[in-house]
C-alpha atoms as a PDB file:
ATOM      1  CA  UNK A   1       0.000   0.000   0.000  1.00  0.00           C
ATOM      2  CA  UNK A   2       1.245   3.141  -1.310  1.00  0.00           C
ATOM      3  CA  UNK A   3       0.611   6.644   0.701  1.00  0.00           C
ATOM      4  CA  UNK A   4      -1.949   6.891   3.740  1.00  0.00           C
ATOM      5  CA  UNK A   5      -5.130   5.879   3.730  1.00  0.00           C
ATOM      6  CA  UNK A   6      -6.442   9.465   4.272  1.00  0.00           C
ATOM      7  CA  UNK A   7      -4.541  11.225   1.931  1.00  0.00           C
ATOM      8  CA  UNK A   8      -7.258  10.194  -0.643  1.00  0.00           C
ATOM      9  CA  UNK A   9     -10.455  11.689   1.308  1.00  0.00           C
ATOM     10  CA  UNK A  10      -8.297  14.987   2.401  1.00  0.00           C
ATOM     11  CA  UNK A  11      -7.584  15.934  -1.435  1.00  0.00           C
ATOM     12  CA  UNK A  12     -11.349  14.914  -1.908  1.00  0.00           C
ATOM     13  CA  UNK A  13     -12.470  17.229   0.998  1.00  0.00           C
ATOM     14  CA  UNK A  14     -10.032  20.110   0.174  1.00  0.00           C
ATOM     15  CA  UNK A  15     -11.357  20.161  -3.370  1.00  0.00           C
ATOM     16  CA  UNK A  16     -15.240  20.889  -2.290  1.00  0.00           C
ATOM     17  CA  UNK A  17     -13.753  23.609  -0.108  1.00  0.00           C
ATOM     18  CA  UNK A  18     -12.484  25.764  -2.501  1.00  0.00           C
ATOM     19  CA  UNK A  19     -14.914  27.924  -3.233  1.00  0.00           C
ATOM     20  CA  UNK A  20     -16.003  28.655   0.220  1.00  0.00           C
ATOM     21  CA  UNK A  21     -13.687  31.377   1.334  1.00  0.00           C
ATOM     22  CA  UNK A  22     -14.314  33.572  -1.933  1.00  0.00           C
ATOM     23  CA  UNK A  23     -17.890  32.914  -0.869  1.00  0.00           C
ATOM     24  CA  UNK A  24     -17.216  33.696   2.927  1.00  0.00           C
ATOM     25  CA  UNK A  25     -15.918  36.725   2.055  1.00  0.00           C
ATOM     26  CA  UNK A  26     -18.563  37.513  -0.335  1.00  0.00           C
ATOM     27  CA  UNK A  27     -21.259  37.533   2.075  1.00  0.00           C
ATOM     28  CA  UNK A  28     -19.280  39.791   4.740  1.00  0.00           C
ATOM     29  CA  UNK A  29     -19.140  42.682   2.087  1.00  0.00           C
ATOM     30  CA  UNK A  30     -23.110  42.014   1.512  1.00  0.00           C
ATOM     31  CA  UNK A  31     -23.473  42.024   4.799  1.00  0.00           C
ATOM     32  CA  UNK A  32     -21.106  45.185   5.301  1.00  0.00           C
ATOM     33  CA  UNK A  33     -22.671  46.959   2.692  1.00  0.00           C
ATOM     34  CA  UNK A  34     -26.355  46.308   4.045  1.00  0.00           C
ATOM     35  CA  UNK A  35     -25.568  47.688   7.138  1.00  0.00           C
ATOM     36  CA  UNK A  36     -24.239  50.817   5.592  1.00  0.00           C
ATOM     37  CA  UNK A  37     -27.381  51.460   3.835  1.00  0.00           C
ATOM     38  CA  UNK A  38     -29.590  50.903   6.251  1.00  0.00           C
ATOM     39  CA  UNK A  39     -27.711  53.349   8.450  1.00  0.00           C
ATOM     40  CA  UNK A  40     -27.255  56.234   5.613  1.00  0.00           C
ATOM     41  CA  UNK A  41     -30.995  55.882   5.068  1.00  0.00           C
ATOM     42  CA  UNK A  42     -32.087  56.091   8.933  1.00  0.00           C
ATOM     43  CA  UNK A  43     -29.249  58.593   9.181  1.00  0.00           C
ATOM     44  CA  UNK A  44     -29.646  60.620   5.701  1.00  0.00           C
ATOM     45  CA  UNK A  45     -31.720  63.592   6.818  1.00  0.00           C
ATOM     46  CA  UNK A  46     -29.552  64.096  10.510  1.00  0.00           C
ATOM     47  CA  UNK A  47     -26.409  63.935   7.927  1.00  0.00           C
ATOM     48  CA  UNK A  48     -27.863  66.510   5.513  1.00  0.00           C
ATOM     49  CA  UNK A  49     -28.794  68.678   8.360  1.00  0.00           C
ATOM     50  CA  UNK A  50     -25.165  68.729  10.290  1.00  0.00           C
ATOM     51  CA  UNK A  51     -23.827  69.586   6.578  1.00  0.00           C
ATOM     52  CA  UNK A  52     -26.171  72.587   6.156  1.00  0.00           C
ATOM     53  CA  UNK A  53     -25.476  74.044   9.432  1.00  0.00           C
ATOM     54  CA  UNK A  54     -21.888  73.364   8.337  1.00  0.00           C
ATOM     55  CA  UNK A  55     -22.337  75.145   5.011  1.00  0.00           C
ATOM     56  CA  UNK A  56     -24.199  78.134   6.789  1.00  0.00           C
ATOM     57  CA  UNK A  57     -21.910  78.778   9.442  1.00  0.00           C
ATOM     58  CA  UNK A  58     -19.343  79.030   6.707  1.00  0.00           C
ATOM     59  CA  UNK A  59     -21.084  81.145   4.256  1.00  0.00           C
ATOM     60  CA  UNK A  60     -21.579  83.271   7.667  1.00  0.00           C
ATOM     61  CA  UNK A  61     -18.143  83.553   8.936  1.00  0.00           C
ATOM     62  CA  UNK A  62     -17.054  84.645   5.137  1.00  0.00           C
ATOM     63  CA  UNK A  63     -20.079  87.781   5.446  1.00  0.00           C
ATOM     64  CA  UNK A  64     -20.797  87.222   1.651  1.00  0.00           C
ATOM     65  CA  UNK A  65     -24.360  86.416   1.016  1.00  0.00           C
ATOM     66  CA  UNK A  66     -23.804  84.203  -1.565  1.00  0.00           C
ATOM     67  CA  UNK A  67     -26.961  83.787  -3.854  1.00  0.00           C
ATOM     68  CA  UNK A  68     -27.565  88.025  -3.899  1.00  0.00           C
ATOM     69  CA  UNK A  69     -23.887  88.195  -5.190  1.00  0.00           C
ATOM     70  CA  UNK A  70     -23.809  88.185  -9.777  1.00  0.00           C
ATOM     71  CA  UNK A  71     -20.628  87.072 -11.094  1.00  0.00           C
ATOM     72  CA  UNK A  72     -17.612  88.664 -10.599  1.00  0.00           C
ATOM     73  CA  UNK A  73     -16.451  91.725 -13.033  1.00  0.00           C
ATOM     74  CA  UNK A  74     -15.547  90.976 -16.038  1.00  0.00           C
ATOM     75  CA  UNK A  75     -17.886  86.840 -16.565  1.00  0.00           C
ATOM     76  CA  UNK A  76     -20.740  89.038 -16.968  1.00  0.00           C
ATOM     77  CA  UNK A  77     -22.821  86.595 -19.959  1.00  0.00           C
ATOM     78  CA  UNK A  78     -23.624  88.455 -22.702  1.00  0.00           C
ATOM     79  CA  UNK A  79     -25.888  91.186 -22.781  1.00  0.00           C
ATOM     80  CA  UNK A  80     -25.680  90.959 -18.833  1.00  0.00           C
ATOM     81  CA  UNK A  81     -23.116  93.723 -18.796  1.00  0.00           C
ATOM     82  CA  UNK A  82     -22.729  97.487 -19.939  1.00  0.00           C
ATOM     83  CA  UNK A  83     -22.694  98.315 -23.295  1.00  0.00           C
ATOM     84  CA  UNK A  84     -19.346  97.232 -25.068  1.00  0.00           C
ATOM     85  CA  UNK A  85     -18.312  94.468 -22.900  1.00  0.00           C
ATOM     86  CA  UNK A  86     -16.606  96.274 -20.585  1.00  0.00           C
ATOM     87  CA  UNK A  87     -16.690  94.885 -16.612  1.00  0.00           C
ATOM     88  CA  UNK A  88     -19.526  96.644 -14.409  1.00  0.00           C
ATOM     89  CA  UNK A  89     -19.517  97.298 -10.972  1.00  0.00           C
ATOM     90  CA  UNK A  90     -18.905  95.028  -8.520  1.00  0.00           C
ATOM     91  CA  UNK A  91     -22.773  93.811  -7.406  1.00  0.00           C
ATOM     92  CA  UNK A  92     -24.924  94.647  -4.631  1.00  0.00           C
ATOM     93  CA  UNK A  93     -23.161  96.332  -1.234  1.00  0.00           C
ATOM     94  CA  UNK A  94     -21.616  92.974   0.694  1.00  0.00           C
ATOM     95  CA  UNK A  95     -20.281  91.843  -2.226  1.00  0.00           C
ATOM     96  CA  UNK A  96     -16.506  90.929  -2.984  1.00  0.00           C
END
């Protein structure tokens, strides 16, 4: 007798394991990725509001008022500007 006697049924069980890490792994990052969006969904609108009070105590600290401000001198589209092309004033009061 050649070999052990197991050697035969090891090689027979490690080939029908193969696959099963990749697949391990596979559902972990479903799993993973469930959990995220589950938690951005619940979470979304709390998110979006920390971000806007972000984005308005930033605008705020800057003292420009952002949306009342045209484009600077000089982008003016056309027909937006005086005649010839040439830059116009700088906006409303406030702006830089």
């Amino acid at each position: 007798m050649r070999g052990r006697p197991w050697e035969g049924h090891v090689q027979t069980w490690l080939k029908h394991e193969r696959g099963q890490g990749l697949v391990e792994y596979g559902l972990i990052i479903f799993l993973v990725a469930v959990v995220i969006i589950a938690l951005l969904v619940l979470l979304g609108p709390q998110i979006g509001s920390i971000f806007s009070g972000i984005t308005g105590s930033i605008q705020g600290s800057l003292g420009s008022p952002g949306a009342d401000c045209g484009p600077p001198p000089g982008l003016a589209g056309p027909g937006q500007g005086p005649p010839g092309g040439l830059p116009g004033p700088g906006g409303p009061p406030g702006c830089r």
